[in-house]
C-alpha atoms as a PDB file:
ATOM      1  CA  UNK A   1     -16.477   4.289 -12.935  1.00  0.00           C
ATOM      2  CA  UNK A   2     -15.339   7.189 -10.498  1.00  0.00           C
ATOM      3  CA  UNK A   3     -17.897   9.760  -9.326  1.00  0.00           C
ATOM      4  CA  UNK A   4     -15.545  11.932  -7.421  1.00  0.00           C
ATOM      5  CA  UNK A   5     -16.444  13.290  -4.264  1.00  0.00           C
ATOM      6  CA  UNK A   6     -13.770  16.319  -5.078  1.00  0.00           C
ATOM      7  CA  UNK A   7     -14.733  19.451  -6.838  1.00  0.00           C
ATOM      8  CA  UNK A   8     -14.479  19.461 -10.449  1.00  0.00           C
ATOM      9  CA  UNK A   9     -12.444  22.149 -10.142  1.00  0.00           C
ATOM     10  CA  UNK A  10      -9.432  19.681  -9.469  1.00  0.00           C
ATOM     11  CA  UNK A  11     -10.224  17.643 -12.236  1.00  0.00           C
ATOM     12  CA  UNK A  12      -7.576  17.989 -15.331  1.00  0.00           C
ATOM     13  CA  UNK A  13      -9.056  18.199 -18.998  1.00  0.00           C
ATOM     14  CA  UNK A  14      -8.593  14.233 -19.294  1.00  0.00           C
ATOM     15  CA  UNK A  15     -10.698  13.580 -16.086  1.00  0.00           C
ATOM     16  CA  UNK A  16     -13.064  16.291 -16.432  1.00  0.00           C
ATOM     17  CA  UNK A  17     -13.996  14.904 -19.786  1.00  0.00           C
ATOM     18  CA  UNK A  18     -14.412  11.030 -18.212  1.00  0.00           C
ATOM     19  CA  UNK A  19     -15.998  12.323 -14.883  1.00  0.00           C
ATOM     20  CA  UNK A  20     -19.177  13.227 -17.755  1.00  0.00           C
ATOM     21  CA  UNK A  21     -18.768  10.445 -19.300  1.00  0.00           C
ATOM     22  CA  UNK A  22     -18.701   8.503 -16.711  1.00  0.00           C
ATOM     23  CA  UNK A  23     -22.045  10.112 -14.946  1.00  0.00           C
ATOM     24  CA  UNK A  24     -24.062  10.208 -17.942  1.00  0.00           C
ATOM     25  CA  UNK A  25     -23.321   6.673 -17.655  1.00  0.00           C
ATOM     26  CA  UNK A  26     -24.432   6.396 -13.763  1.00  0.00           C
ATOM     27  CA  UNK A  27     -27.626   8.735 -15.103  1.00  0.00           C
ATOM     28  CA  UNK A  28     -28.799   5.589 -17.621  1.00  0.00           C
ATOM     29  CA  UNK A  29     -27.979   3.294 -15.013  1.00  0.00           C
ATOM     30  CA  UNK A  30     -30.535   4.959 -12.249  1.00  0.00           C
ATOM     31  CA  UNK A  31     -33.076   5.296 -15.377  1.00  0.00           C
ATOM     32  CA  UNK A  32     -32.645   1.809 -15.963  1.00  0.00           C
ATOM     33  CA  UNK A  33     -31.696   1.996 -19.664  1.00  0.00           C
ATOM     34  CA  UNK A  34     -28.794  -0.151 -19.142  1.00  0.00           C
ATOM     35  CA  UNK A  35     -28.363  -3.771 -17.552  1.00  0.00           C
ATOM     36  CA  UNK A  36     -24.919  -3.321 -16.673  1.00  0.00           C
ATOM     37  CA  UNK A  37     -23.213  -1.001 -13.921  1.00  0.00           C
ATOM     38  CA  UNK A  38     -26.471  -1.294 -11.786  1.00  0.00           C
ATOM     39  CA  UNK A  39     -25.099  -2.603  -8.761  1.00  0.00           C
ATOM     40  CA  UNK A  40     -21.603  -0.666  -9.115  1.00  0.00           C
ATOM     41  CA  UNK A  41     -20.481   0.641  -5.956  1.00  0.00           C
ATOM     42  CA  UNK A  42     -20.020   4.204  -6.502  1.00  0.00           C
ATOM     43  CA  UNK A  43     -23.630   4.646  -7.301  1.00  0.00           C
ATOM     44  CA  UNK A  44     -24.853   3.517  -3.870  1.00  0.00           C
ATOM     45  CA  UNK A  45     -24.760   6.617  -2.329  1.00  0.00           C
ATOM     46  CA  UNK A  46     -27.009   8.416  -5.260  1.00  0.00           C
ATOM     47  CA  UNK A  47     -29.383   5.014  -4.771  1.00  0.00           C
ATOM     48  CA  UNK A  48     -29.810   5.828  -1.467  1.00  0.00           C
ATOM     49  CA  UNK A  49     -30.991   9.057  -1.482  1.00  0.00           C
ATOM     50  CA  UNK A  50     -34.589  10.297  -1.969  1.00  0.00           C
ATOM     51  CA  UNK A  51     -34.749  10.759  -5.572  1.00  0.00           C
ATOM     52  CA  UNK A  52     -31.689   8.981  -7.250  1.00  0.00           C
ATOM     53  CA  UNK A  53     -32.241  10.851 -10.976  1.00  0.00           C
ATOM     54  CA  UNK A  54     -32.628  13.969  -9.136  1.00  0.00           C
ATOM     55  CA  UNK A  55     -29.260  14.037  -7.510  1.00  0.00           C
ATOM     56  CA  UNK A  56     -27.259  12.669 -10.064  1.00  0.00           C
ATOM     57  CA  UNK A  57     -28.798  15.375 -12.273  1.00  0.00           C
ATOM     58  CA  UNK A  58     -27.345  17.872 -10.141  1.00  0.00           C
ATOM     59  CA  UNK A  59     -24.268  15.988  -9.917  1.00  0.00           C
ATOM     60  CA  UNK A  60     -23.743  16.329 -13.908  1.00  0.00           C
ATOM     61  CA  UNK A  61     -25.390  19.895 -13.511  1.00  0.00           C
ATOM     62  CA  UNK A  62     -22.106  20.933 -11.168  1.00  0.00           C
ATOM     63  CA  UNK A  63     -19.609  19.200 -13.923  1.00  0.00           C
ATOM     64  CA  UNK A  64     -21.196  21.223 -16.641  1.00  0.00           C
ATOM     65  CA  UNK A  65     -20.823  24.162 -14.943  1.00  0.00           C
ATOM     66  CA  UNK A  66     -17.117  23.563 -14.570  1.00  0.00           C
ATOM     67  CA  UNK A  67     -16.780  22.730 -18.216  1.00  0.00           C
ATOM     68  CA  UNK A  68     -18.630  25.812 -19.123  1.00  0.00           C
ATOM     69  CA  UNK A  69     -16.475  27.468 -17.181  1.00  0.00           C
ATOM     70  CA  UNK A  70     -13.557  26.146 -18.919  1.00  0.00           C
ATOM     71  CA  UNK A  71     -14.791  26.873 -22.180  1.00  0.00           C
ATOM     72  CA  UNK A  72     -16.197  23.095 -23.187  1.00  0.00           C
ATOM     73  CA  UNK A  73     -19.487  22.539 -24.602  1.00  0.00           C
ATOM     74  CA  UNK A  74     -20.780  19.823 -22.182  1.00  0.00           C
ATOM     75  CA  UNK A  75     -24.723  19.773 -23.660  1.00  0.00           C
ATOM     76  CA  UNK A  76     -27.052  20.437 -20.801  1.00  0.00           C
ATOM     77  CA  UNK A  77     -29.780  18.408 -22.357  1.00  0.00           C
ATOM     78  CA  UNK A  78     -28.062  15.199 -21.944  1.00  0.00           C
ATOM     79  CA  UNK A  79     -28.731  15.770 -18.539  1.00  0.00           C
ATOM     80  CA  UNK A  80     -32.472  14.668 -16.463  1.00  0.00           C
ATOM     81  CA  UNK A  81     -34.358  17.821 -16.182  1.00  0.00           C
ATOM     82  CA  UNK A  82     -34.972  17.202 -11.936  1.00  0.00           C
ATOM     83  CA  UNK A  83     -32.936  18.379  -9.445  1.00  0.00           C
ATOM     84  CA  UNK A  84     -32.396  18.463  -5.599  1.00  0.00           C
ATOM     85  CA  UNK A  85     -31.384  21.008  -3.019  1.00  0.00           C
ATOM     86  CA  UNK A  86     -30.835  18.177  -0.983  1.00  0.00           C
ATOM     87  CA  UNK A  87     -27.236  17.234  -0.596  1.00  0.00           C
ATOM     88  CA  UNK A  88     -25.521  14.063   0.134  1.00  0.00           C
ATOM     89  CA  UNK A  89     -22.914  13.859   3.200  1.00  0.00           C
ATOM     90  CA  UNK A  90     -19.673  12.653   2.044  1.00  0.00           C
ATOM     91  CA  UNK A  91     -17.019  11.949   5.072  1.00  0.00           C
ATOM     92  CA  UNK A  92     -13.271  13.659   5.653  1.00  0.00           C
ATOM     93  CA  UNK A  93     -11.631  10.165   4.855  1.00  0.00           C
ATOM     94  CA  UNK A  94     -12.991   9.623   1.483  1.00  0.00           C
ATOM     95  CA  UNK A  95     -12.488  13.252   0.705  1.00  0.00           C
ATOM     96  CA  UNK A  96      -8.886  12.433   1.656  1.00  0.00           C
ATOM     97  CA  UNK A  97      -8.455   8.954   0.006  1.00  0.00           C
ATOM     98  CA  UNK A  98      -9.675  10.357  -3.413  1.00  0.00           C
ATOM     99  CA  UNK A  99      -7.725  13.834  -3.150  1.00  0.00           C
ATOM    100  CA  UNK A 100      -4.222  11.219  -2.706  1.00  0.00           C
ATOM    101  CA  UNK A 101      -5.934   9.151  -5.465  1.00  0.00           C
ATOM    102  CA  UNK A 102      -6.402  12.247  -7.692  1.00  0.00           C
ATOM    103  CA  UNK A 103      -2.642  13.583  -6.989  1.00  0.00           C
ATOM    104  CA  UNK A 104      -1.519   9.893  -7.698  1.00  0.00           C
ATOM    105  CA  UNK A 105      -3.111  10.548 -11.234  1.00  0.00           C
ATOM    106  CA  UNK A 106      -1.858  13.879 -11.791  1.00  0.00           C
ATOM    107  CA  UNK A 107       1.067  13.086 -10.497  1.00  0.00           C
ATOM    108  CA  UNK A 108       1.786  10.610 -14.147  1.00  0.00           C
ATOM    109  CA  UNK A 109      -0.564  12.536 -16.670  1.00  0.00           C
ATOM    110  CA  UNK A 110      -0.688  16.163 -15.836  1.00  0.00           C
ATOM    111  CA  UNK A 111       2.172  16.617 -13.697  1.00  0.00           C
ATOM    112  CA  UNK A 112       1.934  20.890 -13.913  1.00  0.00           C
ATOM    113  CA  UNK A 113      -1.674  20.350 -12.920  1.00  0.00           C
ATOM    114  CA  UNK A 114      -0.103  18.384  -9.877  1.00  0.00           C
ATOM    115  CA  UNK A 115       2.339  21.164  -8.909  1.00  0.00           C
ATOM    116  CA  UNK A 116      -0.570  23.395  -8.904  1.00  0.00           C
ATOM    117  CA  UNK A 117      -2.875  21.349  -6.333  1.00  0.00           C
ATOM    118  CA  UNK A 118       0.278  19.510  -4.371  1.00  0.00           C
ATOM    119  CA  UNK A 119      -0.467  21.916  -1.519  1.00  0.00           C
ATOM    120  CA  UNK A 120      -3.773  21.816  -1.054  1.00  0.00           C
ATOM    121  CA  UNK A 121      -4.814  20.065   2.638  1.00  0.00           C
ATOM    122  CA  UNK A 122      -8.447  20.532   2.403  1.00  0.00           C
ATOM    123  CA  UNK A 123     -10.112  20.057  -1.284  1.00  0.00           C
ATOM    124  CA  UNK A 124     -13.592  21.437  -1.175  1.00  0.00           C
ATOM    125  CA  UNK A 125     -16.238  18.480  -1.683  1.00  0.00           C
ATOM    126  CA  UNK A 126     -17.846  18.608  -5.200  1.00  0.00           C
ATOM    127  CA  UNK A 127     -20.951  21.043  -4.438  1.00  0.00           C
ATOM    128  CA  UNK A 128     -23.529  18.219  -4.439  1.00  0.00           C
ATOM    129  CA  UNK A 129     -21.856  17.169  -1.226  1.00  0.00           C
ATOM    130  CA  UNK A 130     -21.248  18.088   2.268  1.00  0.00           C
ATOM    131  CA  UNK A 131     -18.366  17.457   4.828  1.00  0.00           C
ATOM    132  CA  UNK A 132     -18.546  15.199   7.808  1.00  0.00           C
ATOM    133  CA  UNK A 133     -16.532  13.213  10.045  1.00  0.00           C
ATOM    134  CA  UNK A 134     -15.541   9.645   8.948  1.00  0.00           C
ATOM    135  CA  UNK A 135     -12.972   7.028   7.259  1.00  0.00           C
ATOM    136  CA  UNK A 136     -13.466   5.798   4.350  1.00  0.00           C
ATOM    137  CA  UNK A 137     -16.855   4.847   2.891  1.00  0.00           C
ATOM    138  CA  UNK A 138     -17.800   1.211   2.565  1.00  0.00           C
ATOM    139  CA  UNK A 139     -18.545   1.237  -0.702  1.00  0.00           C
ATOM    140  CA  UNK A 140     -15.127   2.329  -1.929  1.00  0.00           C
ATOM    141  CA  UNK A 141     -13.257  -0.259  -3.514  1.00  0.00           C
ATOM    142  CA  UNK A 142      -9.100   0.445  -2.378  1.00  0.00           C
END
């Protein structure tokens, strides 16, 4: 499971599609509808925030705006009906280890979609989260 930090925006058709998957998934997980992936480490920082459903509902909210955007039919109802203005602080070093990771995938699957992005040195933050200082978080698994 990767719930990237990065704006959508980078994402290419491949990971955009998974990056839904792959947070519906997180979404059952915080409801509790599934027994695995409950103590997966990319879903600590939604656990620790105020209202878990509520932020990873916004999280999905942002990725079906990008697909909407792109012309995909990503169905808003799949999606808990709470949200938060409340976001969650994500630090420069984990923006930067998962914009190399991202290239690193682009670079072997959508290698136009890596020319485009190759000279980017500051990826905005998916808009769920905000920039501080910092290495890497703890619960990323290198």
């Amino acid at each position: 499971m990767r719930l990237w930090s990065l704006h959508p925006r980078y994402l290419d058709p491949q990971g955009l599609v998974a990056l839904w998957r792959e947070a519906l998934l997180a979404q059952k997980v915080l409801r509790g509808e599934t027994h695995g992936y409950r103590h997966h480490p990319q879903l600590i920082r939604f656990q620790e925030t105020e209202n878990p459903l509520a932020a990873i509902a916004t999280y999905l909210a942002f990725v079906q705006e990008e697909a909407t955007r792109r012309g995909y039919s990503f169905q808003l109802t799949k999606i808990h009906s709470e949200r938060t203005n409340l976001g969650i602080a994500v630090t420069a070093g984990q923006l930067d280890y998962e914009w190399n990771h991202l290239l690193a995938k682009l670079r072997q699957r959508a290698p136009d979609r890596f020319r485009e992005l190759r000279e980017i040195r500051s990826p905005l933050p998916h808009p769920l989260f905000f920039k501080v200082t910092g290495e890497i978080a703890n619960w990323e698994r290198i």
